[in-house]
N, C-alpha and C. Protein backbone atom coordinates (compact mmCIF):
# COMPACT_ATOMS: atom_id res chain seq x y z
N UNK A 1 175.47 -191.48 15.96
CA UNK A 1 176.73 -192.15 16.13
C UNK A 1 177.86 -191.13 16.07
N UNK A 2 178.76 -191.18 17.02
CA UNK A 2 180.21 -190.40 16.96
C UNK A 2 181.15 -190.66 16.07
N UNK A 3 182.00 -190.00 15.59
CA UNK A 3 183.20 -190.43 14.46
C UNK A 3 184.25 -190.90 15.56
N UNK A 4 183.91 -190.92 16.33
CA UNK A 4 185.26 -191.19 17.33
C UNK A 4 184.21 -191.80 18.62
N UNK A 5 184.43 -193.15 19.40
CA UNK A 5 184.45 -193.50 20.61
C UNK A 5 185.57 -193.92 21.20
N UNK A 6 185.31 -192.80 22.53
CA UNK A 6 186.61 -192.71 23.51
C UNK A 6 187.41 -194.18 23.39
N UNK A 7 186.64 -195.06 23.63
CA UNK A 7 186.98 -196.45 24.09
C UNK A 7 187.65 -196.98 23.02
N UNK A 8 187.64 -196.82 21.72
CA UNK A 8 187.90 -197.55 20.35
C UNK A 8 189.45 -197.16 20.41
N UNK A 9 189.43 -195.87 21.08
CA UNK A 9 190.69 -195.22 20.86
C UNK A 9 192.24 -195.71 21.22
N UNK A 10 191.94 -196.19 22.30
CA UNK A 10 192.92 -197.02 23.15
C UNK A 10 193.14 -198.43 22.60
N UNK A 11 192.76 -199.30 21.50
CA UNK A 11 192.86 -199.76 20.67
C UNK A 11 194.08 -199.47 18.96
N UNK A 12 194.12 -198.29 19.34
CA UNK A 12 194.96 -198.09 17.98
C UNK A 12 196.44 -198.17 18.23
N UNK A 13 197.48 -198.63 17.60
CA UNK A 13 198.82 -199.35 17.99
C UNK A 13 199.20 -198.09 18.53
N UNK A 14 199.13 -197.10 18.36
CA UNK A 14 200.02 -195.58 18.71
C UNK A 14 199.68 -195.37 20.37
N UNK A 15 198.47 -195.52 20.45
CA UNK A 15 197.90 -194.84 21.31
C UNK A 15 198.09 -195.98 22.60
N UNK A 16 197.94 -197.59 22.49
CA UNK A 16 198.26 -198.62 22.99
C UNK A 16 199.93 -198.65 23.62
N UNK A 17 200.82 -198.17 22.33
CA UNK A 17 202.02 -198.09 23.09
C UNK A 17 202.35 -196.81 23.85
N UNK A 18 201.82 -195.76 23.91
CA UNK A 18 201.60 -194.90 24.82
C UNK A 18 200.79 -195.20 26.25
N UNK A 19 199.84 -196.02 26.40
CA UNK A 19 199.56 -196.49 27.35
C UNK A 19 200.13 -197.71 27.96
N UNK A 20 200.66 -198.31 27.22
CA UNK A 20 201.68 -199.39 27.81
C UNK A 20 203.03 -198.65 28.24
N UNK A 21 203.42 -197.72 27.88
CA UNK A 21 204.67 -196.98 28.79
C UNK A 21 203.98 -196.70 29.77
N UNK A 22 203.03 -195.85 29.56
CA UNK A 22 202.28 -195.30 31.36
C UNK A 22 202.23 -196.04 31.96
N UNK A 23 202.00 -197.35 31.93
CA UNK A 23 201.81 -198.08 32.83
C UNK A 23 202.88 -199.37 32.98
N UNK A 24 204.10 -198.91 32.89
CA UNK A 24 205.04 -199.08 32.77
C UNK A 24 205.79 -200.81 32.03
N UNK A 25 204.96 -200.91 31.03
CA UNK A 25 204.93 -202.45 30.55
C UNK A 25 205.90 -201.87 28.88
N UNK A 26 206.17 -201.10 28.68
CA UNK A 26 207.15 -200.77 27.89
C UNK A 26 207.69 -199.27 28.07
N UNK A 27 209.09 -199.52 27.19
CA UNK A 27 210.36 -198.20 27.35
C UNK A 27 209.49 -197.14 26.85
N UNK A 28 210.12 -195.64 27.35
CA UNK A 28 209.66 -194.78 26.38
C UNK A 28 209.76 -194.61 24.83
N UNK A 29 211.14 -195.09 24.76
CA UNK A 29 211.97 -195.34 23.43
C UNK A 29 210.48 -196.14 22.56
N UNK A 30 209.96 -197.21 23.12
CA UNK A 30 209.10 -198.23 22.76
C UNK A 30 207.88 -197.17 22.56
N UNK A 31 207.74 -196.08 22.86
CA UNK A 31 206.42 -195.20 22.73
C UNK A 31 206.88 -194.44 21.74
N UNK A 32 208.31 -193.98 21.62
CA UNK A 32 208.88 -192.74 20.66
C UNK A 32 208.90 -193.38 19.48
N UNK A 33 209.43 -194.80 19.04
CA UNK A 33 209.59 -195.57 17.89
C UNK A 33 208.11 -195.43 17.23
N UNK A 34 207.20 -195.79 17.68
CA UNK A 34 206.14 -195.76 17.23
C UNK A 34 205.28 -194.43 16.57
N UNK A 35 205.36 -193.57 17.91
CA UNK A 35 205.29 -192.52 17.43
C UNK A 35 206.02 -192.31 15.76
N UNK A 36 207.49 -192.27 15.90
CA UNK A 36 208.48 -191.86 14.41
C UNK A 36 207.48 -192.40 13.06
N UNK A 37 207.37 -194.34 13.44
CA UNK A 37 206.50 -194.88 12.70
C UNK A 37 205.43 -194.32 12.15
N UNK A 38 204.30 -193.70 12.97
CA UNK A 38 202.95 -193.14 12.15
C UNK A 38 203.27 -192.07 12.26
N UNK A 39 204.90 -190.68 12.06
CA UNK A 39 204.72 -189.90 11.25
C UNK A 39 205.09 -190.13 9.69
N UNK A 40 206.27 -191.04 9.58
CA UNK A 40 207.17 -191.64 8.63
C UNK A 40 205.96 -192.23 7.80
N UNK A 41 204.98 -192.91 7.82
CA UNK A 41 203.74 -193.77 7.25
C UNK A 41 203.10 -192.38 6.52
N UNK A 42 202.47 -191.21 7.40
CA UNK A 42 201.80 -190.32 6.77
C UNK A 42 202.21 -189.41 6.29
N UNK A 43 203.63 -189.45 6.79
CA UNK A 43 204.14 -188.03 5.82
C UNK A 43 204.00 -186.94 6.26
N UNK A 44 203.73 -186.81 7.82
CA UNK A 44 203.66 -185.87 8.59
C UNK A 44 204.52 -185.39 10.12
N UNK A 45 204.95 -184.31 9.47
CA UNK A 45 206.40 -184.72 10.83
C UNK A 45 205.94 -183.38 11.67
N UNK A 46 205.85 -183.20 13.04
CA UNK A 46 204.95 -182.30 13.78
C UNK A 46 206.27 -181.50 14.75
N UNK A 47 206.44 -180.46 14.69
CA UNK A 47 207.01 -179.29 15.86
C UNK A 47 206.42 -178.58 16.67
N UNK A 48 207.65 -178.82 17.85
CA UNK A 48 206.62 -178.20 18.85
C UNK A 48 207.46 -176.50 19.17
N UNK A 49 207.28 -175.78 20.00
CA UNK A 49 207.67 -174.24 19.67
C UNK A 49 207.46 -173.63 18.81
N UNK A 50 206.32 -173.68 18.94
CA UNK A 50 206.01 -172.49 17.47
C UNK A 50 204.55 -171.90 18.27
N UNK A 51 203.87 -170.94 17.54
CA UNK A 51 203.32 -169.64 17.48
C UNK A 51 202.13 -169.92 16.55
N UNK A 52 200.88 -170.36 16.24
CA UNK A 52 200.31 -170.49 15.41
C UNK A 52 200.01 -169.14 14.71
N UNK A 53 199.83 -168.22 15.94
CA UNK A 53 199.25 -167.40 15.33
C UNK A 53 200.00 -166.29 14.36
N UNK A 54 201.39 -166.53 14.53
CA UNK A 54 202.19 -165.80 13.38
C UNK A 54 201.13 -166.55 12.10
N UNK A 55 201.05 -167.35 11.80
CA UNK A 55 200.42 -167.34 10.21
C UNK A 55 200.09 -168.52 10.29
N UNK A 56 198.24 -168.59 10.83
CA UNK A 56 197.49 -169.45 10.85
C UNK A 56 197.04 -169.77 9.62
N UNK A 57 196.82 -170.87 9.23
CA UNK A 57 196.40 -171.75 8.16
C UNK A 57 197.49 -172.58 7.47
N UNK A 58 197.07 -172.86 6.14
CA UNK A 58 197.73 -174.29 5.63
C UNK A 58 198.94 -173.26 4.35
N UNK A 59 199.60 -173.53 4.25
CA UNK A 59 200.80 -172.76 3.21
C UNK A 59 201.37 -173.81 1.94
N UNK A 60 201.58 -173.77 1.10
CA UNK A 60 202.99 -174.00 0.41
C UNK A 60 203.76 -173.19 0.19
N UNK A 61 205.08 -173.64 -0.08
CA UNK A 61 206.21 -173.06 0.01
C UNK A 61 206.27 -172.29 -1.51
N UNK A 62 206.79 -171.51 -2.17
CA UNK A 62 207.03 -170.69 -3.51
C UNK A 62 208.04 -171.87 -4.15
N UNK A 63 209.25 -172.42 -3.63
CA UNK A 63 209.79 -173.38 -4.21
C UNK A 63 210.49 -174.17 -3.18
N UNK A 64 211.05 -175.35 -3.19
CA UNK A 64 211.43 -176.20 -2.37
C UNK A 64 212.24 -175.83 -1.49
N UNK A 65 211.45 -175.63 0.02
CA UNK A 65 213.00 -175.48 0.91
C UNK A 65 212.79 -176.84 2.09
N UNK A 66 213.91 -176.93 2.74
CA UNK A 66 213.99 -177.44 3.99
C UNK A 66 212.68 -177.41 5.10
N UNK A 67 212.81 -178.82 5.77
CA UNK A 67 212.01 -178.20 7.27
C UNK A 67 212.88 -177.12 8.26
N UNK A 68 213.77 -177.12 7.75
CA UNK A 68 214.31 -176.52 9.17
C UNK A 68 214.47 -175.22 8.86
N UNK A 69 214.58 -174.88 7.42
CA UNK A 69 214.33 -173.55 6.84
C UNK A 69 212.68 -173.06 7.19
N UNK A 70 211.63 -174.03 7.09
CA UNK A 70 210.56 -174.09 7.03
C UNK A 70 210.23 -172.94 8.52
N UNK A 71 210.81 -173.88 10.18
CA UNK A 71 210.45 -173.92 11.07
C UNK A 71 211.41 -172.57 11.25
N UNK A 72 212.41 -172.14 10.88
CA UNK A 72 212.88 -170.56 11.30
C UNK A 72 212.16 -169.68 10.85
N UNK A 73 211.43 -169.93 9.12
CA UNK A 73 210.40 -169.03 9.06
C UNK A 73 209.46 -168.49 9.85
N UNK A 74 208.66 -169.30 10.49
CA UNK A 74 207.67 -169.33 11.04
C UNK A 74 207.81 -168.49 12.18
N UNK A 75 209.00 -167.91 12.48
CA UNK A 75 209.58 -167.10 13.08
C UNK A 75 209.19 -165.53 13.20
N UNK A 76 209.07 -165.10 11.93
CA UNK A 76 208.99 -163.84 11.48
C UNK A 76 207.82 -163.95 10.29
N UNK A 77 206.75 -163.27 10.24
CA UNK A 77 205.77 -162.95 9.40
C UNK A 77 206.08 -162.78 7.87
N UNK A 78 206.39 -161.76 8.27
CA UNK A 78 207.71 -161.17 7.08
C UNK A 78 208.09 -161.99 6.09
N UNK A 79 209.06 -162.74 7.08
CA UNK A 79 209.87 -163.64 5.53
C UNK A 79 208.86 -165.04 5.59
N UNK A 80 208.19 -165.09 6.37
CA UNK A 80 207.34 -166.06 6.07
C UNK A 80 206.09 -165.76 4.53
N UNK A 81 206.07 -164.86 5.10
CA UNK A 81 205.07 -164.43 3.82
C UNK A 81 205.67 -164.87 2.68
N UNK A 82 207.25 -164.02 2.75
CA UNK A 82 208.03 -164.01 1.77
C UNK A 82 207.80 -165.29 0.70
N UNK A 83 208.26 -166.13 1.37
CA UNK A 83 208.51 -167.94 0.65
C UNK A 83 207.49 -168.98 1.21
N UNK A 84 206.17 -168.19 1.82
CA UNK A 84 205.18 -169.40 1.49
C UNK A 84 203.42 -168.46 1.33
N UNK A 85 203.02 -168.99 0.34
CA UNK A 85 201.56 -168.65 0.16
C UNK A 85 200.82 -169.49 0.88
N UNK A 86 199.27 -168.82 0.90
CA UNK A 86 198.45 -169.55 1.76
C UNK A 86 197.76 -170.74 0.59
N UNK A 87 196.88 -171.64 0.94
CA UNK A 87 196.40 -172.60 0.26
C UNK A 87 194.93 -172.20 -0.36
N UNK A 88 194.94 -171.39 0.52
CA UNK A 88 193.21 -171.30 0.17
C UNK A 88 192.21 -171.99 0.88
N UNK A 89 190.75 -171.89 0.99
CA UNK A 89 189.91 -172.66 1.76
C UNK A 89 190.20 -173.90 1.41
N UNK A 90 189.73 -174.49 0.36
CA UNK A 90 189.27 -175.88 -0.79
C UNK A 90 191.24 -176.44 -0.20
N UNK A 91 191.94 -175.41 -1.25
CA UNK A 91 193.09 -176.73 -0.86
C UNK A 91 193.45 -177.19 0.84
N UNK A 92 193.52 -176.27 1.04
CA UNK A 92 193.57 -176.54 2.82
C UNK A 92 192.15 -177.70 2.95
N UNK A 93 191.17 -177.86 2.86
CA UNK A 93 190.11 -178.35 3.12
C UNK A 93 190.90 -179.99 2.37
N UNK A 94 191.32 -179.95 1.25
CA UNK A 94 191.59 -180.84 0.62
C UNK A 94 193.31 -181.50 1.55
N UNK A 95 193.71 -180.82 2.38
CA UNK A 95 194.99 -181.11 2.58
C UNK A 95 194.56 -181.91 3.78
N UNK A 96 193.94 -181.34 4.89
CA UNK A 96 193.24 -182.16 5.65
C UNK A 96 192.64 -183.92 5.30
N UNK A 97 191.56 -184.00 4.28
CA UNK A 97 191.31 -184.52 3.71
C UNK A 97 192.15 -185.90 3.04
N UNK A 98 193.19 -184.98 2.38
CA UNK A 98 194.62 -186.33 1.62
C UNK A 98 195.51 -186.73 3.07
N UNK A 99 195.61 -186.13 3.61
CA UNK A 99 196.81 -185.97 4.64
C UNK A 99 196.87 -185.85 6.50
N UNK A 100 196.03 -184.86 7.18
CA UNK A 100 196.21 -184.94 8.53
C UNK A 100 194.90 -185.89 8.69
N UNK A 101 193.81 -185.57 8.14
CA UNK A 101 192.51 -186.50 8.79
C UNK A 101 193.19 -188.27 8.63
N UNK A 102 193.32 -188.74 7.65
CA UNK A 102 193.90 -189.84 7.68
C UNK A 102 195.10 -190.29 8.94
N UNK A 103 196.13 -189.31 8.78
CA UNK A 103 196.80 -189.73 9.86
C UNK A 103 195.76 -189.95 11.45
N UNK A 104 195.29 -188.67 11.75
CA UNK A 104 194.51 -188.63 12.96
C UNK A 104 193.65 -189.88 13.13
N UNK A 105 192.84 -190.21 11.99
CA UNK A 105 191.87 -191.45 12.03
C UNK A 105 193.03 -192.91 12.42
N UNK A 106 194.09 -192.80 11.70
CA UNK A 106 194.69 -194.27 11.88
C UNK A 106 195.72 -194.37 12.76
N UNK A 107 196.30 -193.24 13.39
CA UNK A 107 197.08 -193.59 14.46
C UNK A 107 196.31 -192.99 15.93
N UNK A 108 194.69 -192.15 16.18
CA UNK A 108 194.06 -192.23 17.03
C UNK A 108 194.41 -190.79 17.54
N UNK A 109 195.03 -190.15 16.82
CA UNK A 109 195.62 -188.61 17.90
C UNK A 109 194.45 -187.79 17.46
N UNK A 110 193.20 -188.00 18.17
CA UNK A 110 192.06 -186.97 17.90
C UNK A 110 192.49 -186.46 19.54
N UNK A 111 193.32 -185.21 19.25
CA UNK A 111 193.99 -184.40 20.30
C UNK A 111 193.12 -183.03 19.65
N UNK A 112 192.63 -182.34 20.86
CA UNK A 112 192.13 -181.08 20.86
C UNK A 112 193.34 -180.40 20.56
N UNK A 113 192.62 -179.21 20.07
CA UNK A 113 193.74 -178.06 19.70
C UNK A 113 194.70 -177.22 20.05
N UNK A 114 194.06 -177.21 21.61
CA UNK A 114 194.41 -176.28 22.65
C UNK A 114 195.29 -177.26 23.20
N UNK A 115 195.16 -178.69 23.08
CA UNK A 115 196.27 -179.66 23.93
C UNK A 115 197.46 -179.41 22.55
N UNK A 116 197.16 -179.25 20.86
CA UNK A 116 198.24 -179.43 20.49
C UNK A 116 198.74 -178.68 19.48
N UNK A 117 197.34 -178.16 18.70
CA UNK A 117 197.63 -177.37 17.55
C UNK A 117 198.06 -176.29 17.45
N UNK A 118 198.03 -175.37 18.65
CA UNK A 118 197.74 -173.93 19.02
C UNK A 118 199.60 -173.66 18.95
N UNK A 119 200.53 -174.71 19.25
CA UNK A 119 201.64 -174.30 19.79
C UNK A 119 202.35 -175.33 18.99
N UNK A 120 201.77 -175.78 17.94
CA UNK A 120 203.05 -176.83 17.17
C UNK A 120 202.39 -176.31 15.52
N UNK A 121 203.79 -177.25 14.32
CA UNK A 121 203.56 -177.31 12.95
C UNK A 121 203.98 -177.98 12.74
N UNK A 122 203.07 -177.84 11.50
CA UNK A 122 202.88 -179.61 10.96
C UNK A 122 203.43 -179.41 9.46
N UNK A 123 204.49 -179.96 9.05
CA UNK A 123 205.22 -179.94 7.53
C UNK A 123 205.31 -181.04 7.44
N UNK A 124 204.07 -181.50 5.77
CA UNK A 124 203.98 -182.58 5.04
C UNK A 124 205.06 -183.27 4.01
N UNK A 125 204.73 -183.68 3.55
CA UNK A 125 206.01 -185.05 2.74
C UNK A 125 205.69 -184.20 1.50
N UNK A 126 204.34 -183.73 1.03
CA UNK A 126 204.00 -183.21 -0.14
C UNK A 126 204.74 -181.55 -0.38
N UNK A 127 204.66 -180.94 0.92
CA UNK A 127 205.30 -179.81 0.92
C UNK A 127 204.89 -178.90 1.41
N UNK A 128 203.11 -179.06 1.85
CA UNK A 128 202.39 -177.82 2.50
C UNK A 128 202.97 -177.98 4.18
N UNK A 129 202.47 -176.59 4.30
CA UNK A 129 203.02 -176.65 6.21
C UNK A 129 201.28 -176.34 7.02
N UNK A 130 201.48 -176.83 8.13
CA UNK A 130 199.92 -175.96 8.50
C UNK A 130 200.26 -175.72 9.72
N UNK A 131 199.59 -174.76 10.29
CA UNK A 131 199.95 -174.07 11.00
C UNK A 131 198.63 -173.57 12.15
N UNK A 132 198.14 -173.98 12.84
CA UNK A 132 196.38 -173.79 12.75
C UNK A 132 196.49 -173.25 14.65
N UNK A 133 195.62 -172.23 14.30
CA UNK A 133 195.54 -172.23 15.88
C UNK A 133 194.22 -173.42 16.46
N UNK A 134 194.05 -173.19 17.85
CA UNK A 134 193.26 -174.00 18.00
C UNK A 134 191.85 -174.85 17.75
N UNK A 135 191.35 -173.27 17.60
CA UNK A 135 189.96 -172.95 16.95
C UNK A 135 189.87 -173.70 15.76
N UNK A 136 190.90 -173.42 14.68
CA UNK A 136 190.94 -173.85 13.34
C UNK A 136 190.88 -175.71 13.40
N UNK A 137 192.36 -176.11 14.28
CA UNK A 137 192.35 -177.40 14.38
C UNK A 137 191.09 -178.21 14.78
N UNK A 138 190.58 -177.76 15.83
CA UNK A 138 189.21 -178.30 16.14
C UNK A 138 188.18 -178.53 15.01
N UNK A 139 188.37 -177.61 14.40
CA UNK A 139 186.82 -177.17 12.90
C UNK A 139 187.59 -178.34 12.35
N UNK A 140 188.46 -178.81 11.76
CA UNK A 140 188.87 -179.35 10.55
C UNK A 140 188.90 -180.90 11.36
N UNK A 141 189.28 -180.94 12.60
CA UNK A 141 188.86 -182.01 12.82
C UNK A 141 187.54 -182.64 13.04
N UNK A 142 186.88 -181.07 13.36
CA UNK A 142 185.33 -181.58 13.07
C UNK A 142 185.04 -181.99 11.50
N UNK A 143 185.39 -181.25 10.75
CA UNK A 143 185.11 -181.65 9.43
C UNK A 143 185.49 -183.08 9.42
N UNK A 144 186.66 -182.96 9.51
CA UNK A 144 186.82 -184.51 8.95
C UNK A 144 186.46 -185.53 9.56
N UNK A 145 186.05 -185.61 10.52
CA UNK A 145 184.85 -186.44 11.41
C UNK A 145 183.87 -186.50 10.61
N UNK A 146 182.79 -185.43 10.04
CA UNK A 146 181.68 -185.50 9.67
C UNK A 146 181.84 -186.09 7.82
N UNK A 147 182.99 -185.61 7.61
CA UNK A 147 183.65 -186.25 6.25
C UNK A 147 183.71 -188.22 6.38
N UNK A 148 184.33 -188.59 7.19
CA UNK A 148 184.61 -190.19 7.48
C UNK A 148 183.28 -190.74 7.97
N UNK A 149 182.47 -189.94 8.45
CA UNK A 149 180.87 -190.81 9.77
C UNK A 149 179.84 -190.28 8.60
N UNK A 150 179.78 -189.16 8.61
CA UNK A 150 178.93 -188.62 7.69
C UNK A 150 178.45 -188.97 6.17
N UNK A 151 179.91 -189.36 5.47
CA UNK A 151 179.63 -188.43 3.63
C UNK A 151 179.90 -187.35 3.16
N UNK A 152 180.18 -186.55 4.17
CA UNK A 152 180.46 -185.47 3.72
C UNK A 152 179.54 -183.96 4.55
N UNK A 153 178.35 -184.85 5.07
CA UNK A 153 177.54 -183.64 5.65
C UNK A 153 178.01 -183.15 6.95
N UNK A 154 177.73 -181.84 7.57
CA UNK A 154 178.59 -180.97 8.61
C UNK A 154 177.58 -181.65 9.56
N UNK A 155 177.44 -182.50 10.01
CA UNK A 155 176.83 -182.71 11.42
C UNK A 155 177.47 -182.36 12.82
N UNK A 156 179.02 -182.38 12.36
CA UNK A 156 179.85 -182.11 13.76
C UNK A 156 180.54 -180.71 13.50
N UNK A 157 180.20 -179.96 15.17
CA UNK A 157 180.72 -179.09 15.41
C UNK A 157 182.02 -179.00 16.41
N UNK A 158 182.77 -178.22 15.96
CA UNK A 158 184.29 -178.14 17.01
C UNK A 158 183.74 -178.71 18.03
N UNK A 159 183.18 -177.77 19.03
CA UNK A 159 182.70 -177.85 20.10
C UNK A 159 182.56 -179.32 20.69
N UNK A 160 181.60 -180.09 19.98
CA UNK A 160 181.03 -181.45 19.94
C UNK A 160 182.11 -182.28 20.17
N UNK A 161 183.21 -181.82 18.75
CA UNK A 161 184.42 -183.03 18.85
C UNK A 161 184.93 -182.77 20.18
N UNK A 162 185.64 -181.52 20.58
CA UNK A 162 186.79 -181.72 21.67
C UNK A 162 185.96 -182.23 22.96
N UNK A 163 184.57 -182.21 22.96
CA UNK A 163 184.22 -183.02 24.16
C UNK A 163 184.23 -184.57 24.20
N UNK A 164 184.21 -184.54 22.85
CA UNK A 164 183.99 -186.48 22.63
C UNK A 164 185.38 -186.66 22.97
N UNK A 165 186.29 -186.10 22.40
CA UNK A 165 187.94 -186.91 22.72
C UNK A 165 188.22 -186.57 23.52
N UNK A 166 188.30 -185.47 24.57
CA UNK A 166 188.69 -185.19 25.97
C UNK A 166 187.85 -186.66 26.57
N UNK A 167 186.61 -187.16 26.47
CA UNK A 167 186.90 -188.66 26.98
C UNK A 167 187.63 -189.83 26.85
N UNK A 168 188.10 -189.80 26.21
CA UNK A 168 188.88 -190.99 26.03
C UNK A 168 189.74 -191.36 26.86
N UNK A 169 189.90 -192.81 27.26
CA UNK A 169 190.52 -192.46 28.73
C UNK A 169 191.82 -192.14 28.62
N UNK A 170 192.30 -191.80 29.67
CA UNK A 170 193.71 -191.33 30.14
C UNK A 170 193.86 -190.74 28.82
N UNK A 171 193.06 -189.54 28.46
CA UNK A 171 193.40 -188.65 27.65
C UNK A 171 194.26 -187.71 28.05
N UNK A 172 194.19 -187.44 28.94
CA UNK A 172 195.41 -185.96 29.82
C UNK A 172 196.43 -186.65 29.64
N UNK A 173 197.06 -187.86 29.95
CA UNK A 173 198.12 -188.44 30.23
C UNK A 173 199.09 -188.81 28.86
N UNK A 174 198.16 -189.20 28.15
CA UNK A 174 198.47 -190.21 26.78
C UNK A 174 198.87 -188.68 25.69
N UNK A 175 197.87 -187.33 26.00
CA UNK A 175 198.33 -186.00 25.33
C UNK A 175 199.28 -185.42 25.75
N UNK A 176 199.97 -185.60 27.32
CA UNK A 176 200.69 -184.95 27.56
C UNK A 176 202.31 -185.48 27.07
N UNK A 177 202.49 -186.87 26.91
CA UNK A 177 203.18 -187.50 26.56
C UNK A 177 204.18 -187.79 25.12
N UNK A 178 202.58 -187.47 24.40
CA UNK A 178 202.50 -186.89 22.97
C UNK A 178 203.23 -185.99 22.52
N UNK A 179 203.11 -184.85 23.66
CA UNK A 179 203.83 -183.59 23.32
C UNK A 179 205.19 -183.75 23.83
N UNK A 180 205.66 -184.63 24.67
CA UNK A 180 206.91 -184.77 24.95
C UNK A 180 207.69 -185.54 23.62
N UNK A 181 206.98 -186.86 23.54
CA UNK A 181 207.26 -187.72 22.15
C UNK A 181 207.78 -186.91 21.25
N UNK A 182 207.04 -185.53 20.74
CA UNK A 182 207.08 -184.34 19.73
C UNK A 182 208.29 -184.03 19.82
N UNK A 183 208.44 -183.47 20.76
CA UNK A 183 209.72 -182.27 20.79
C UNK A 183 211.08 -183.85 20.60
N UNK A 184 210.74 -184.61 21.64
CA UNK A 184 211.99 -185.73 21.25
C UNK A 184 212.67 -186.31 20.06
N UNK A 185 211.19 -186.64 19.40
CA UNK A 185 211.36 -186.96 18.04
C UNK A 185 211.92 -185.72 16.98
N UNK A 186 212.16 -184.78 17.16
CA UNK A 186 212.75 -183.68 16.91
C UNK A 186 213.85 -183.28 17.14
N UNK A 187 214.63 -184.33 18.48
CA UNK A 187 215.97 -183.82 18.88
C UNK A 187 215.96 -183.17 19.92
N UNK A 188 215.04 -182.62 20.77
CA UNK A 188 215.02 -181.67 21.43
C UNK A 188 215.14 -182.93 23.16
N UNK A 189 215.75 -182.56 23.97
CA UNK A 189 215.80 -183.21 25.25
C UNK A 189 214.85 -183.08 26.02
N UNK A 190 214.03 -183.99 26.55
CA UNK A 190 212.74 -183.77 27.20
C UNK A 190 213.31 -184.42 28.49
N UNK A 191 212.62 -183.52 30.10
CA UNK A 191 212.88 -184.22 31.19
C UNK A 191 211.27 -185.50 31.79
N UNK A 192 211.58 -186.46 32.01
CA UNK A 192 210.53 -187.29 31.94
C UNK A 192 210.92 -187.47 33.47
């Protein structure tokens, strides 16, 4: 059994009002609201322009700053280092776990990495940032697949997942959209 069928997917309210704009039975606004909704619910607010590979993995900050302090960091290595440590395997493993796997499972964005992780960040409500290139995003979403279907045992490999969700239908369409949603919900002007 898969932790994810394509078909189930198009079922989840996020992913439903993204396909009801495509097919033009609601506003975009009506796709972006929703979107806001299941980041505001999980506590996960996602940017797009960024660089994973300046400083791949999961961070907290040394003491409380801003997202927007957060997202200039990420800028420069340097002062990134400066004001955020890494998490470690376990807490990163555990951050996934409290925080992105949940979101991914209940609003349906089992988005490959290369469609999203590789070039965006993700700063939680709790305070960690993650930052994952693609490779990474894939593993952890494999994990947490094999975490929710499994128990806990590694049955799923990256590999495995991004082929199961690249089916889902009008996956190209519903990801590409996603990433527009992103940058909007951010302020940023998207041409549609």
């Amino acid at each position: 059994m898969l932790p994810i069928e394509p078909e189930s997917n198009v079922t989840r309210p996020l992913i439903a009002s993204f396909l009801a704009h495509l097919d033009g039975q609601a506003s975009r606004e009506v796709a972006l609201q929703a979107y806001r909704e299941a980041e505001e619910k999980h506590g996960v607010r996602i940017h797009d322009d960024h660089d994973a590979r300046v400083a791949p993995g999961a961070f907290k900050p040394h003491m409380p700053i801003s997202e927007e302090r957060v997202r200039t960091l990420t800028r420069s290595w340097e002062q990134f280092d400066r004001a955020l440590e890494p998490l470690g395997r376990g807490a990163e493993r555990e951050l996934v776990i409290r925080s992105l796997g949940p979101f991914v499972s209940d609003t349906g964005l089992w988005v490959a990495g290369a469609e999203l992780a590789a070039d965006h960040l993700f700063i939680f409500r709790s305070g960690e940032v993650g930052s994952w290139t693609a490779e990474q995003w894939d593993q952890h979403l494999a994990n947490w697949a094999a975490v929710t279907q499994y128990q806990g045992r590694d049955d799923w490999t990256a590999e495995r997942l991004v082929v199961q969700v690249r089916k889902a239908p009008r996956y190209q369409e519903w990801a590409k959209l996603l990433r527009g949603l992103i940058a909007e919900a951010r302020g940023v002007p998207v041409r549609v």
